[in-house]
ModelCIF file with pLDDT and N, C-alpha, C, O atoms, coordinates in Angstrom:
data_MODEL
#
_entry.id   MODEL 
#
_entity.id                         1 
_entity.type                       polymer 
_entity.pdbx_number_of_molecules   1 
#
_entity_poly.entity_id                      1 
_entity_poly.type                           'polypeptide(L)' 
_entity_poly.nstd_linkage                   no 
_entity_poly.nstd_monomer                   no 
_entity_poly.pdbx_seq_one_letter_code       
;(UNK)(UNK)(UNK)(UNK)(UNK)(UNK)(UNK)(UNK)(UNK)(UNK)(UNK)(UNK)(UNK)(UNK)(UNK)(UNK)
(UNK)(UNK)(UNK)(UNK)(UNK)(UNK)(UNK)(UNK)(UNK)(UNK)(UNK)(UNK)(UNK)(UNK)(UNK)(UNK)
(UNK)(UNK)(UNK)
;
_entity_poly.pdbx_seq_one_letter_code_can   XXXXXXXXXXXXXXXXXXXXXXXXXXXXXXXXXXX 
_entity_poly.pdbx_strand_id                 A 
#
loop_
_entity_poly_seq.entity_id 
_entity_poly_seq.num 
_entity_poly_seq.mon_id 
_entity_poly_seq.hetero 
1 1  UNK n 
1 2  UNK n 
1 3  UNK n 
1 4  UNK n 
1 5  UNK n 
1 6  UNK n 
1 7  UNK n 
1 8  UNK n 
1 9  UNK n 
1 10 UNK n 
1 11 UNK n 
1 12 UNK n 
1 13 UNK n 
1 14 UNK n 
1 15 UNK n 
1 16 UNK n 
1 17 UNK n 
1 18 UNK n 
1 19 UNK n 
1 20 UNK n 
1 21 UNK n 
1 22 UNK n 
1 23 UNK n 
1 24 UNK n 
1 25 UNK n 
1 26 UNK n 
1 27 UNK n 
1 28 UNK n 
1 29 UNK n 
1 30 UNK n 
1 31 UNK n 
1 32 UNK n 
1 33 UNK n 
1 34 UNK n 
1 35 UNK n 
#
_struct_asym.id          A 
_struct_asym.entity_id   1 
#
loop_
_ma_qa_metric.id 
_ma_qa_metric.mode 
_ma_qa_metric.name 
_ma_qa_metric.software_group_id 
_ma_qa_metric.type 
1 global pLDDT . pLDDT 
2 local  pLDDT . pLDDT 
#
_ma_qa_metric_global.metric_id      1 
_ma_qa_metric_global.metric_value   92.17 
_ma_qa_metric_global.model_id       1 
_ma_qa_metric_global.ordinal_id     1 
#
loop_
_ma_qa_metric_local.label_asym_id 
_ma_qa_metric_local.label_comp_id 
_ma_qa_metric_local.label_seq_id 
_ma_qa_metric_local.metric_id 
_ma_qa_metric_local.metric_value 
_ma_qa_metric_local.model_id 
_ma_qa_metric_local.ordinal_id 
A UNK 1  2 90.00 1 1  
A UNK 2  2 90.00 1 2  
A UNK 3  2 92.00 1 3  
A UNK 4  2 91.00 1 4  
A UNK 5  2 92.00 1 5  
A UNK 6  2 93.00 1 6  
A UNK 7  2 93.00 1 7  
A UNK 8  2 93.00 1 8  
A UNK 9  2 93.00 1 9  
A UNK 10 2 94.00 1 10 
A UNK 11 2 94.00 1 11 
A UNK 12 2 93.00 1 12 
A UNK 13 2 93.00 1 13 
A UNK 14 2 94.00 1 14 
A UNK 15 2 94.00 1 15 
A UNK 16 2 94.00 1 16 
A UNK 17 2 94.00 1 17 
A UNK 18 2 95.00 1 18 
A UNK 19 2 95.00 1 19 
A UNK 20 2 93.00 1 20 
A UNK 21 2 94.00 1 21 
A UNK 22 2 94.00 1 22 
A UNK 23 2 91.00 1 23 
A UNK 24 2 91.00 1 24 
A UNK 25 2 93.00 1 25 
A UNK 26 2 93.00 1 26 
A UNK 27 2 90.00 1 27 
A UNK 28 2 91.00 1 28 
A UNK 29 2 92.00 1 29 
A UNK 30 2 90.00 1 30 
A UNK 31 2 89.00 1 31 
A UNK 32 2 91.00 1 32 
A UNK 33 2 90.00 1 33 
A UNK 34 2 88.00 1 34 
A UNK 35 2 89.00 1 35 
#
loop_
_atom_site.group_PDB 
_atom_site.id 
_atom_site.type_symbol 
_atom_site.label_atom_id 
_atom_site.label_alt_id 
_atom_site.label_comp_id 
_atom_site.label_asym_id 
_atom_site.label_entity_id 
_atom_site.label_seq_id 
_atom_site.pdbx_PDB_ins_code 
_atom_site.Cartn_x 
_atom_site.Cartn_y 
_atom_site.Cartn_z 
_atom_site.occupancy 
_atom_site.B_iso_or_equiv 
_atom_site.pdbx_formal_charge 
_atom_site.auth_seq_id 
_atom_site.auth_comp_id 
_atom_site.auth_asym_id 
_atom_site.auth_atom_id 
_atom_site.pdbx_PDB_model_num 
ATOM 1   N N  . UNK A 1 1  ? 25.088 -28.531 23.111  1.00 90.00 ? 1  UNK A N  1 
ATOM 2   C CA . UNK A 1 1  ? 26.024 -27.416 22.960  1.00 90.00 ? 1  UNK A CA 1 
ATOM 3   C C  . UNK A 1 1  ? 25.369 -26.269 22.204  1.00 90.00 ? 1  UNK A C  1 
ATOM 4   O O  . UNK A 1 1  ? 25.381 -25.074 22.500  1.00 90.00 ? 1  UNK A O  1 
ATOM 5   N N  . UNK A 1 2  ? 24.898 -26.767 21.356  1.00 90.00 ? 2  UNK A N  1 
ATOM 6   C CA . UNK A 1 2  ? 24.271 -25.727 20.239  1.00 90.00 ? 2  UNK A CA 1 
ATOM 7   C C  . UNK A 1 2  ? 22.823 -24.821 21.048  1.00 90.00 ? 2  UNK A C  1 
ATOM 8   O O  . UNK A 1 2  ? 22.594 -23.676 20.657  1.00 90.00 ? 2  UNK A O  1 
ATOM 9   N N  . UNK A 1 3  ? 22.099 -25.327 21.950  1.00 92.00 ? 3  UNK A N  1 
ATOM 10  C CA . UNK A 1 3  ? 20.897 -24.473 22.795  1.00 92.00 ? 3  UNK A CA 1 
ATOM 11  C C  . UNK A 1 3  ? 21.978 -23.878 23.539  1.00 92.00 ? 3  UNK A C  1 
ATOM 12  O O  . UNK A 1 3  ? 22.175 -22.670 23.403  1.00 92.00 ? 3  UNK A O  1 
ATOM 13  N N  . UNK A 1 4  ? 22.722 -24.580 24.325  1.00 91.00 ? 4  UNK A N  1 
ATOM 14  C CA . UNK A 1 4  ? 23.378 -23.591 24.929  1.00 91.00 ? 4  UNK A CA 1 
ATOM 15  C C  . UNK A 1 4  ? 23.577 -22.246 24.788  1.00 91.00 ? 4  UNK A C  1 
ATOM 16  O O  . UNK A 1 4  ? 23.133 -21.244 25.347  1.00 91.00 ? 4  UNK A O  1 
ATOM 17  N N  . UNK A 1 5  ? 24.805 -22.595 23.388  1.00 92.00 ? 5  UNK A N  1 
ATOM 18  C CA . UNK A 1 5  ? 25.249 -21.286 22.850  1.00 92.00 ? 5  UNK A CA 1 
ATOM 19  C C  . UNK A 1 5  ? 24.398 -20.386 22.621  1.00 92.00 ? 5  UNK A C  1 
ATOM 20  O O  . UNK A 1 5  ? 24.696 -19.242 22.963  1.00 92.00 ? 5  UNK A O  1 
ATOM 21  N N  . UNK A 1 6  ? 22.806 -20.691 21.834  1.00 93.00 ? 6  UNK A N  1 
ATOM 22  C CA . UNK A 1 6  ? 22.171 -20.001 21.288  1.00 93.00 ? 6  UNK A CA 1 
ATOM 23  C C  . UNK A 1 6  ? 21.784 -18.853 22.679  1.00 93.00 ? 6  UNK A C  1 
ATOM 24  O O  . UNK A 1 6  ? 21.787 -17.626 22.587  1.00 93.00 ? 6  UNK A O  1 
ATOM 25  N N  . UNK A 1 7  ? 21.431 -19.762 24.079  1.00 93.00 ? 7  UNK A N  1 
ATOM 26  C CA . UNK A 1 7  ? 21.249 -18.736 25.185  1.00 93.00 ? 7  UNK A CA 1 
ATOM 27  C C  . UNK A 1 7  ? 21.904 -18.144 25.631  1.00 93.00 ? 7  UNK A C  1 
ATOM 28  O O  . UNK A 1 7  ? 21.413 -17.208 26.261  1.00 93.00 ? 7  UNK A O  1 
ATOM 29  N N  . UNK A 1 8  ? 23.781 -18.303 25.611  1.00 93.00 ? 8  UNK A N  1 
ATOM 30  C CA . UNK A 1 8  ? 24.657 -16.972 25.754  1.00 93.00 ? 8  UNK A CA 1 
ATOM 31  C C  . UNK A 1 8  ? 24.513 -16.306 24.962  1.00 93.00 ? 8  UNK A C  1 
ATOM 32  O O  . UNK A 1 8  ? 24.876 -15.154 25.197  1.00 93.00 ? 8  UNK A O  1 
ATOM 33  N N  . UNK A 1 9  ? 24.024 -16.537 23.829  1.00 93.00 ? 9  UNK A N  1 
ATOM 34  C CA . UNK A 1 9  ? 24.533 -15.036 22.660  1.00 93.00 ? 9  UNK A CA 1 
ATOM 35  C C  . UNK A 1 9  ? 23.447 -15.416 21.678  1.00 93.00 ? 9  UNK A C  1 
ATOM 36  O O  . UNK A 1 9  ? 23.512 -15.625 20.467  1.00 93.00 ? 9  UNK A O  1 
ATOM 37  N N  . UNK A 1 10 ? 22.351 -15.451 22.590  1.00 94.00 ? 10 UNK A N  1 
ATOM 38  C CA . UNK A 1 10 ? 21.080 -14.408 21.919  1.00 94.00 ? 10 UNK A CA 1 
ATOM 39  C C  . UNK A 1 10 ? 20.767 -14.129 21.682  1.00 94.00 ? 10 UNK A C  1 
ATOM 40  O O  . UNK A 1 10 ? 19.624 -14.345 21.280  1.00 94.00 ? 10 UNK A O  1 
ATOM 41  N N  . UNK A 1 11 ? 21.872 -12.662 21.595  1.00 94.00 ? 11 UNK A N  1 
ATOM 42  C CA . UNK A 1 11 ? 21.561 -11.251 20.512  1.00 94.00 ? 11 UNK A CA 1 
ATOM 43  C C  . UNK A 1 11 ? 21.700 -11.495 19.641  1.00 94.00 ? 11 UNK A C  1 
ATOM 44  O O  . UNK A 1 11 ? 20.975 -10.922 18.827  1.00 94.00 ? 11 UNK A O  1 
ATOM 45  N N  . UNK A 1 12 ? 22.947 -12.750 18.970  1.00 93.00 ? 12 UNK A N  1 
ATOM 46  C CA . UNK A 1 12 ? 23.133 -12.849 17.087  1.00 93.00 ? 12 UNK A CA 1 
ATOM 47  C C  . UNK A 1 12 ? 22.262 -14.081 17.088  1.00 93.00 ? 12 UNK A C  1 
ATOM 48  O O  . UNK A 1 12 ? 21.731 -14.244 15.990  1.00 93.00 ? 12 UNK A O  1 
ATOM 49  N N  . UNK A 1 13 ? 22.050 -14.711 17.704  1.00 93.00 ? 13 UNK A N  1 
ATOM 50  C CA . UNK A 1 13 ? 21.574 -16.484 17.007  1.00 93.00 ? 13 UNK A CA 1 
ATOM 51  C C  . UNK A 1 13 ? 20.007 -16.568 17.250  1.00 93.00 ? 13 UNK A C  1 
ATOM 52  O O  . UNK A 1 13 ? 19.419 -17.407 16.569  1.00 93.00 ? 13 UNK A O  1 
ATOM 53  N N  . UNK A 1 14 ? 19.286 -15.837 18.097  1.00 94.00 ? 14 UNK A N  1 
ATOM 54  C CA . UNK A 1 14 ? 17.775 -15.720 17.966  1.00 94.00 ? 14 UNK A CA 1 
ATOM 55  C C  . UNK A 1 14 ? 17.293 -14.302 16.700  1.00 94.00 ? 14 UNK A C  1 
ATOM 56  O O  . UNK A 1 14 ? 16.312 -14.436 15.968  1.00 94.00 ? 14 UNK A O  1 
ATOM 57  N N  . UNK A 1 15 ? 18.063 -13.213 16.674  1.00 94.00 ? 15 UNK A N  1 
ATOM 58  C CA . UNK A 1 15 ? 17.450 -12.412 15.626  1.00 94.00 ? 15 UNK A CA 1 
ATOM 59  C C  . UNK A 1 15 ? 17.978 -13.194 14.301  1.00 94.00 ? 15 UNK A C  1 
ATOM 60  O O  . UNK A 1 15 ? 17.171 -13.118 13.375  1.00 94.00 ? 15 UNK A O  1 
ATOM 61  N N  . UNK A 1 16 ? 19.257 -13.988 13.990  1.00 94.00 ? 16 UNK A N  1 
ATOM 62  C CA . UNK A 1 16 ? 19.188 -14.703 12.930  1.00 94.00 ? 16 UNK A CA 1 
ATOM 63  C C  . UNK A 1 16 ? 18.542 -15.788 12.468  1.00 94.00 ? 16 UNK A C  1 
ATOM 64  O O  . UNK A 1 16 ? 18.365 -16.238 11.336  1.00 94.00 ? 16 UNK A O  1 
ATOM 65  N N  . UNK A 1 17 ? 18.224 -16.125 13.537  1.00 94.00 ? 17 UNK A N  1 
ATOM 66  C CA . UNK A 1 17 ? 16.574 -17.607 12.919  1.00 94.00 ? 17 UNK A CA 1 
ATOM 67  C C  . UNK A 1 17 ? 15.734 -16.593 12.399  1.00 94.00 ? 17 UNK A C  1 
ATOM 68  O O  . UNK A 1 17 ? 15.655 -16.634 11.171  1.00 94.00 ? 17 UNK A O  1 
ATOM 69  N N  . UNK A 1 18 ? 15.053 -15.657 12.970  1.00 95.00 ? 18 UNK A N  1 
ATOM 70  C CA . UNK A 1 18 ? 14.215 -14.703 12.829  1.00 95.00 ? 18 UNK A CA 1 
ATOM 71  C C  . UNK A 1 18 ? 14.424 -14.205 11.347  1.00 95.00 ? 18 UNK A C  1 
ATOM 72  O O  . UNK A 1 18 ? 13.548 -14.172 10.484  1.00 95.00 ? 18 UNK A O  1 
ATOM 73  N N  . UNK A 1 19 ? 15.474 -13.902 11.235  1.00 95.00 ? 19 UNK A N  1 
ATOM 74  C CA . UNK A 1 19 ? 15.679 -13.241 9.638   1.00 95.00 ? 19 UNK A CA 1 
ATOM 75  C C  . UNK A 1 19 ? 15.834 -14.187 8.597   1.00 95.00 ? 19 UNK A C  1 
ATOM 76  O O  . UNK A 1 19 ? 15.384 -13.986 7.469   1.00 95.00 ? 19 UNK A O  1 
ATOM 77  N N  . UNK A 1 20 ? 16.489 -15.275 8.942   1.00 93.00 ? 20 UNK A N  1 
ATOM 78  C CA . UNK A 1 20 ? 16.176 -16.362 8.173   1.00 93.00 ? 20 UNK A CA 1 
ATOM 79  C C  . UNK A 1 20 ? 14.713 -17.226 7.710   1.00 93.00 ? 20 UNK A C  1 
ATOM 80  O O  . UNK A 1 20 ? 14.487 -17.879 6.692   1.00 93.00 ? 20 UNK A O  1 
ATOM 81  N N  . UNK A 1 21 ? 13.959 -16.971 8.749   1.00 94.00 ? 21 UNK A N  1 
ATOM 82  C CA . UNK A 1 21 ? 12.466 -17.432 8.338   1.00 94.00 ? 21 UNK A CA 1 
ATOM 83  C C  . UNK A 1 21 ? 11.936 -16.468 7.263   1.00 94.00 ? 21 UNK A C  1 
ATOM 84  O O  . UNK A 1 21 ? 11.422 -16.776 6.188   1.00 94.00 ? 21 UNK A O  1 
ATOM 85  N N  . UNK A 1 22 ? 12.214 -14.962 7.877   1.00 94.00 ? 22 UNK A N  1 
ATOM 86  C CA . UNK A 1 22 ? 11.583 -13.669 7.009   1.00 94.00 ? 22 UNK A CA 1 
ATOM 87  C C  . UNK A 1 22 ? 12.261 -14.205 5.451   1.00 94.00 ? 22 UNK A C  1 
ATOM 88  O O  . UNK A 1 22 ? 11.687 -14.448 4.390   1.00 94.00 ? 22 UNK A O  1 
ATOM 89  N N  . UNK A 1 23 ? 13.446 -14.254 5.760   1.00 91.00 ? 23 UNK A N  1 
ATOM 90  C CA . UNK A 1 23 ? 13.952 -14.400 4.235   1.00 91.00 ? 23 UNK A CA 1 
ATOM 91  C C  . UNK A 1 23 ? 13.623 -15.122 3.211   1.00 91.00 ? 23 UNK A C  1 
ATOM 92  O O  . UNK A 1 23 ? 13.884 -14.831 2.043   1.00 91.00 ? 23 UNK A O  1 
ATOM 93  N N  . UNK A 1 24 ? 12.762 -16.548 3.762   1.00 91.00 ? 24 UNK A N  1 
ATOM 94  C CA . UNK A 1 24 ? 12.468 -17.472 3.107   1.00 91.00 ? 24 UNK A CA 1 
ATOM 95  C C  . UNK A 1 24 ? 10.828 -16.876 2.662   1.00 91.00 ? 24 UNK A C  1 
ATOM 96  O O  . UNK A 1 24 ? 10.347 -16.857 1.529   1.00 91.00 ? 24 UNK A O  1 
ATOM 97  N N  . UNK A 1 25 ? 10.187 -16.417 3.950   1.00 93.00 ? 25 UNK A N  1 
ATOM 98  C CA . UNK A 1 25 ? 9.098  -15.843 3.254   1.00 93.00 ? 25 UNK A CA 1 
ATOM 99  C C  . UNK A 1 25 ? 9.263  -14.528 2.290   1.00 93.00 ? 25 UNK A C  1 
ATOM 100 O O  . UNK A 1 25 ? 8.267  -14.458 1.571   1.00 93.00 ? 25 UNK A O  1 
ATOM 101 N N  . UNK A 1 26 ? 9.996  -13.681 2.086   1.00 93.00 ? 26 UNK A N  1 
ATOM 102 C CA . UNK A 1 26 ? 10.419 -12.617 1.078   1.00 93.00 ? 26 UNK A CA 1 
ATOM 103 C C  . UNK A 1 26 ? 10.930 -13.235 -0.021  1.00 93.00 ? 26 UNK A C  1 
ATOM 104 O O  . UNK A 1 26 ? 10.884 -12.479 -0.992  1.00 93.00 ? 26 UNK A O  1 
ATOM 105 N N  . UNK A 1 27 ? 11.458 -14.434 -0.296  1.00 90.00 ? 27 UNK A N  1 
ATOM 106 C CA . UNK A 1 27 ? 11.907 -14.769 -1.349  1.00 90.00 ? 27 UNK A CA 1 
ATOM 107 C C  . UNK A 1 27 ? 10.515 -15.364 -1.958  1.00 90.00 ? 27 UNK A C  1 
ATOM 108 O O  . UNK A 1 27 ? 10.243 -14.972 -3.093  1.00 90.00 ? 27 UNK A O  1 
ATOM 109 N N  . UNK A 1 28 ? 9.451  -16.418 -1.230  1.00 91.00 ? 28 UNK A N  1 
ATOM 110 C CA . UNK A 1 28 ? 8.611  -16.644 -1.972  1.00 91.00 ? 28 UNK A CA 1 
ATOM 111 C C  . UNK A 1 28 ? 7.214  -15.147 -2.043  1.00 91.00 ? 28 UNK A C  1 
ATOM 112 O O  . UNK A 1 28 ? 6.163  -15.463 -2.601  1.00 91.00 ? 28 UNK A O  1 
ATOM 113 N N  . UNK A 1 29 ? 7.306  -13.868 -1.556  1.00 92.00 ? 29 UNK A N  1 
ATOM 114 C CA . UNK A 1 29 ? 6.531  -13.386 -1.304  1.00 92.00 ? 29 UNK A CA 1 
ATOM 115 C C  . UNK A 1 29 ? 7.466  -12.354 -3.221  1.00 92.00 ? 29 UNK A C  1 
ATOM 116 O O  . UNK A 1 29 ? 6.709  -11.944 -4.101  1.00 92.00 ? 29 UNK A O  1 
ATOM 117 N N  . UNK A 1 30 ? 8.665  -12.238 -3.321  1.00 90.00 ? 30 UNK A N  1 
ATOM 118 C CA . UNK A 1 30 ? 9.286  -11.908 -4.430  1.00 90.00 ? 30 UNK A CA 1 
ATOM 119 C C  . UNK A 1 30 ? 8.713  -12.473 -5.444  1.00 90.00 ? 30 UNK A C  1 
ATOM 120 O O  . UNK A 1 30 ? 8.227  -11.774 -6.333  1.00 90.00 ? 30 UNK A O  1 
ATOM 121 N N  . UNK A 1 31 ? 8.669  -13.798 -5.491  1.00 89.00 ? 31 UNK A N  1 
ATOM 122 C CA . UNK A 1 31 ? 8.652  -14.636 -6.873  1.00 89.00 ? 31 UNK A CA 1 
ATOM 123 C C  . UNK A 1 31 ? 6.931  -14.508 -7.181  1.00 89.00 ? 31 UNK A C  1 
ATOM 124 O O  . UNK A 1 31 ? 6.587  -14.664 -8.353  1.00 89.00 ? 31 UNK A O  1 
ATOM 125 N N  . UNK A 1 32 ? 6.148  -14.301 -6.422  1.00 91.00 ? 32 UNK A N  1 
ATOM 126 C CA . UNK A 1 32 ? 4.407  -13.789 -6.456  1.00 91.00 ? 32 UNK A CA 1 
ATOM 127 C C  . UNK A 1 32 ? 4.416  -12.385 -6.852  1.00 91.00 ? 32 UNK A C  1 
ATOM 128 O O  . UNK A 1 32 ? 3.951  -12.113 -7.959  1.00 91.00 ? 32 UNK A O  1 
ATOM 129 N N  . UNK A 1 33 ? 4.770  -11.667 -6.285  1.00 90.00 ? 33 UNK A N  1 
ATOM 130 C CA . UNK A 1 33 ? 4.355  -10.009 -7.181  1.00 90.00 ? 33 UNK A CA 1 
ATOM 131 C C  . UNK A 1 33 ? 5.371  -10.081 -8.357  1.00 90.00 ? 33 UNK A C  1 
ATOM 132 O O  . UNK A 1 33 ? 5.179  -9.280  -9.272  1.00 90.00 ? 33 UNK A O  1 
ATOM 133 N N  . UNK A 1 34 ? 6.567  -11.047 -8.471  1.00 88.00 ? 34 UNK A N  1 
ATOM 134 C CA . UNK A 1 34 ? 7.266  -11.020 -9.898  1.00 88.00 ? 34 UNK A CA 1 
ATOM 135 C C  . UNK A 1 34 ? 6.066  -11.620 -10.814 1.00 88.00 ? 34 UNK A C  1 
ATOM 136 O O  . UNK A 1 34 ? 5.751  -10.829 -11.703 1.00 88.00 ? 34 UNK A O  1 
ATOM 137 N N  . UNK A 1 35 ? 5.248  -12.950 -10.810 1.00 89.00 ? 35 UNK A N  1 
ATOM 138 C CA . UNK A 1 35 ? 4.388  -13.497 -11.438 1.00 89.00 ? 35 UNK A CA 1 
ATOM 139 C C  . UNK A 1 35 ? 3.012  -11.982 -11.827 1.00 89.00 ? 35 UNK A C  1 
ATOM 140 O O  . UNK A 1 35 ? 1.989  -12.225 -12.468 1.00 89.00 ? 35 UNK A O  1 
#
């Protein structure tokens, strides 16, 4: 169910993996120029 969905609606559930990876790298890319 869940691939499914992700291939009707695309537009929100593939750019949000996407921003969710970024986010995880910006949070540890934050805590390095904070150090």
């Amino acid at each position: 169910y869940d691939v499914g969905y992700v291939k009707r609606y695309w537009v929100y559930a593939v750019p949000f993996y996407v921003t969710y990876v970024l986010l995880v790298v910006f949070q540890l890319l934050l805590n390095y120029l904070l150090m």
